[in-house]
PDB file of N, CA and C in Angstrom:
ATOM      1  N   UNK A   1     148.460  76.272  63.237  1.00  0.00           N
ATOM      2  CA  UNK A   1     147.070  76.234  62.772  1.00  0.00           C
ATOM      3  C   UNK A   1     146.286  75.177  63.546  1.00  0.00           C
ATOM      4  N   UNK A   2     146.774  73.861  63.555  1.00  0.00           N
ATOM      5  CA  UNK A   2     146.358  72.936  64.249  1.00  0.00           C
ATOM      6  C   UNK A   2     145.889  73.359  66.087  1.00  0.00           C
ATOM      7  N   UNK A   3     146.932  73.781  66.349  1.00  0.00           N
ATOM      8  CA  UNK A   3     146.768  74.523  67.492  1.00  0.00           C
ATOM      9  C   UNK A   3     145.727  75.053  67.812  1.00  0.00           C
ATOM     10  N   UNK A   4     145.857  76.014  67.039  1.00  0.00           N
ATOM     11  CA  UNK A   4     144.949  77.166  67.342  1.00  0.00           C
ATOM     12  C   UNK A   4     143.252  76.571  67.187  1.00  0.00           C
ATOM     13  N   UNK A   5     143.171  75.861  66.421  1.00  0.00           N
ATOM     14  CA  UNK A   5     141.928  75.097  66.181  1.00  0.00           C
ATOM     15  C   UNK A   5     141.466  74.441  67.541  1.00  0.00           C
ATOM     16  N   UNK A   6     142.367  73.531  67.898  1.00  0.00           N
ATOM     17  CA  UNK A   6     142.212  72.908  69.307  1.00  0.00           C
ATOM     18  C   UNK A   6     141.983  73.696  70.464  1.00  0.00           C
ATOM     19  N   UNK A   7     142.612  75.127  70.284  1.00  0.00           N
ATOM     20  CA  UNK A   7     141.832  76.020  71.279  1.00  0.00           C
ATOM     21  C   UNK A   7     140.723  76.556  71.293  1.00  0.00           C
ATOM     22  N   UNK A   8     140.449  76.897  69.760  1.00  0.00           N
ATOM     23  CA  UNK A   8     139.115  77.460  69.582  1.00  0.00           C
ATOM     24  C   UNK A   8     138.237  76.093  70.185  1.00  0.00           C
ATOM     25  N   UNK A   9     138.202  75.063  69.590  1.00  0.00           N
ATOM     26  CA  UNK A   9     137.334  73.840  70.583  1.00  0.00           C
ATOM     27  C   UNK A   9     137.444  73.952  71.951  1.00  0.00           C
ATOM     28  N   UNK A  10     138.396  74.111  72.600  1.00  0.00           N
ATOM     29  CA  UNK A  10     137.881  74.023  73.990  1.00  0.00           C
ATOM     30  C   UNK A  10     137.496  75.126  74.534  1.00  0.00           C
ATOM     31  N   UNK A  11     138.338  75.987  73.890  1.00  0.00           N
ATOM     32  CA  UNK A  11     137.241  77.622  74.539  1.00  0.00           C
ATOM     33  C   UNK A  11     135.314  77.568  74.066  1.00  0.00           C
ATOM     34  N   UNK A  12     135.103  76.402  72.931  1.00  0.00           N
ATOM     35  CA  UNK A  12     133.478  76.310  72.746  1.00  0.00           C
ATOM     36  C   UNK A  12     133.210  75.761  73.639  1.00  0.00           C
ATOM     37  N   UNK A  13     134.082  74.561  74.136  1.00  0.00           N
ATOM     38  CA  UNK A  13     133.461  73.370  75.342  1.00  0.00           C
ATOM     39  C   UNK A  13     133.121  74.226  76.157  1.00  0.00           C
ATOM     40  N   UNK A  14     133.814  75.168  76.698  1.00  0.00           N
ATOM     41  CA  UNK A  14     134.162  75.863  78.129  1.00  0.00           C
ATOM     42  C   UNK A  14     132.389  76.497  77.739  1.00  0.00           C
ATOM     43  N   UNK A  15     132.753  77.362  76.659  1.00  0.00           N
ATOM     44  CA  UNK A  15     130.956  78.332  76.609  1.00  0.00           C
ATOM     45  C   UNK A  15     129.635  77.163  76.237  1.00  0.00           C
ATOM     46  N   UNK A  16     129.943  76.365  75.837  1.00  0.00           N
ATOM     47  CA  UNK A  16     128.517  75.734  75.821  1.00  0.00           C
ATOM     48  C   UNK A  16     128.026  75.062  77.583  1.00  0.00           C
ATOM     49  N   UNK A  17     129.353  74.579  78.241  1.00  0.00           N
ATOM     50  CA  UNK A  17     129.481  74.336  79.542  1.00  0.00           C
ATOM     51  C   UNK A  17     128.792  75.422  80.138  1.00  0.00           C
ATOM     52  N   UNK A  18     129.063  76.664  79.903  1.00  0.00           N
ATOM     53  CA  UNK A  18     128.830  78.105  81.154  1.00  0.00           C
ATOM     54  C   UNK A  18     127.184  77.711  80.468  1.00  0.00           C
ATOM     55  N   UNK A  19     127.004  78.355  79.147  1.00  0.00           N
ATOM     56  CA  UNK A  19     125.770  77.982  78.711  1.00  0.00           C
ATOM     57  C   UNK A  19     124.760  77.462  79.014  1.00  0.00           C
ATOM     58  N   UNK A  20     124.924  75.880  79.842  1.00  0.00           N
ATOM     59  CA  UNK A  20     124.563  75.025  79.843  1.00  0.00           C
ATOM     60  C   UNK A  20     124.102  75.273  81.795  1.00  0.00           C
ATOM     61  N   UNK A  21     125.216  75.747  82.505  1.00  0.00           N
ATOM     62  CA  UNK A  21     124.991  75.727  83.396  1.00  0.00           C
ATOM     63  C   UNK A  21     124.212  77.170  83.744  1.00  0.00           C
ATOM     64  N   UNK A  22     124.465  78.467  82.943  1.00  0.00           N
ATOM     65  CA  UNK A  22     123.329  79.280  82.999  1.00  0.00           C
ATOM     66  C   UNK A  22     122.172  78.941  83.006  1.00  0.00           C
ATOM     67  N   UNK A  23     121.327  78.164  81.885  1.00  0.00           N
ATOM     68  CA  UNK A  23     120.187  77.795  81.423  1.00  0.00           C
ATOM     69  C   UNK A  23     119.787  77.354  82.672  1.00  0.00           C
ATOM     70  N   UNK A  24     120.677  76.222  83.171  1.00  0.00           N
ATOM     71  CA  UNK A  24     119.778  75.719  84.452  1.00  0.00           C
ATOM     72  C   UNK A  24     119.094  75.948  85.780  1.00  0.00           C
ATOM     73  N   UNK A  25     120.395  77.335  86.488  1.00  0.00           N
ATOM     74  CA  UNK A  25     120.200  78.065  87.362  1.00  0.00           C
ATOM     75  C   UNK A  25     119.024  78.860  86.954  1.00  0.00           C
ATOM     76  N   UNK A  26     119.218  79.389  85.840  1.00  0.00           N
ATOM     77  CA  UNK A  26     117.434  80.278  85.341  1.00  0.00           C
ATOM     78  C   UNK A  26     116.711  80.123  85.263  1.00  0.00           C
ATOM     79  N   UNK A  27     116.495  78.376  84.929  1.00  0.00           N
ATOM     80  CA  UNK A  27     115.343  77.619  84.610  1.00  0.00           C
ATOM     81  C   UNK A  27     114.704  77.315  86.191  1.00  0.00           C
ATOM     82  N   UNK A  28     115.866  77.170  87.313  1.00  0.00           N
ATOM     83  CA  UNK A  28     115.781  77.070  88.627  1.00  0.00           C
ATOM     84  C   UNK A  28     114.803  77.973  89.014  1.00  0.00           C
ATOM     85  N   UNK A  29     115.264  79.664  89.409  1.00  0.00           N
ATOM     86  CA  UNK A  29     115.032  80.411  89.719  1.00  0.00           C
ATOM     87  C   UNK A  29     113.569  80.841  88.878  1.00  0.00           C
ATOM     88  N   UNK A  30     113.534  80.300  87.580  1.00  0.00           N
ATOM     89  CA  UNK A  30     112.159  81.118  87.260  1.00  0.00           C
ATOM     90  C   UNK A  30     111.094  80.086  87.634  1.00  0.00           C
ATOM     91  N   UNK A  31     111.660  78.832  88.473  1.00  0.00           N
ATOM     92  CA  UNK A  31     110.074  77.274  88.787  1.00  0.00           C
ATOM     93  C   UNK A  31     109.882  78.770  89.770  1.00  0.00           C
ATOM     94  N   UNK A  32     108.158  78.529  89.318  1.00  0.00           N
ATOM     95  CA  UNK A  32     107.526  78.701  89.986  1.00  0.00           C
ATOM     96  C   UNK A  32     107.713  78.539  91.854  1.00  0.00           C
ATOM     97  N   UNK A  33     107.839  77.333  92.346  1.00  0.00           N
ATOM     98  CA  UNK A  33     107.911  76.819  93.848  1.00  0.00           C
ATOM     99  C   UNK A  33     109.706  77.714  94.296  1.00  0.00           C
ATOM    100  N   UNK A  34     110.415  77.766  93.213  1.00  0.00           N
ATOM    101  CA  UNK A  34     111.542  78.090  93.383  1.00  0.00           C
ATOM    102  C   UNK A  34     111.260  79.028  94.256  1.00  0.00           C
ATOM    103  N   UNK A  35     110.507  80.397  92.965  1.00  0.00           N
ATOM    104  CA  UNK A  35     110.273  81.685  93.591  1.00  0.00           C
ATOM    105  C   UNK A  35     109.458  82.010  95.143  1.00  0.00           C
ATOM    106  N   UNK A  36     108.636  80.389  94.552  1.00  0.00           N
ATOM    107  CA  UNK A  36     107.836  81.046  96.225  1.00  0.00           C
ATOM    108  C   UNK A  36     108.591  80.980  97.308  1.00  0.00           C
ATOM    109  N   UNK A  37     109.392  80.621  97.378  1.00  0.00           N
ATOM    110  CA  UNK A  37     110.174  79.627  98.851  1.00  0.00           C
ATOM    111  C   UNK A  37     111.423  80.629  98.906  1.00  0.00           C
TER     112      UNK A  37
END
């Protein structure tokens, strides 16, 4: 049980991580200057 708990936490770390690094690339790509260039 313990286990399994400790995995479910790092499999969240892992998705708030992807999450986190999605948001930014998108946030990238939708600046304005991004698009122009």
């Amino acid at each position: 049980m313990n286990h399994a708990m400790e995995a479910a936490r790092e499999a969240s770390d892992d998705l708030d991580e992807l999450a986190r690094a999605s948001t930014r690339s998108w946030r990238r790509c939708c600046n304005p200057s991004c698009s122009a260039s």
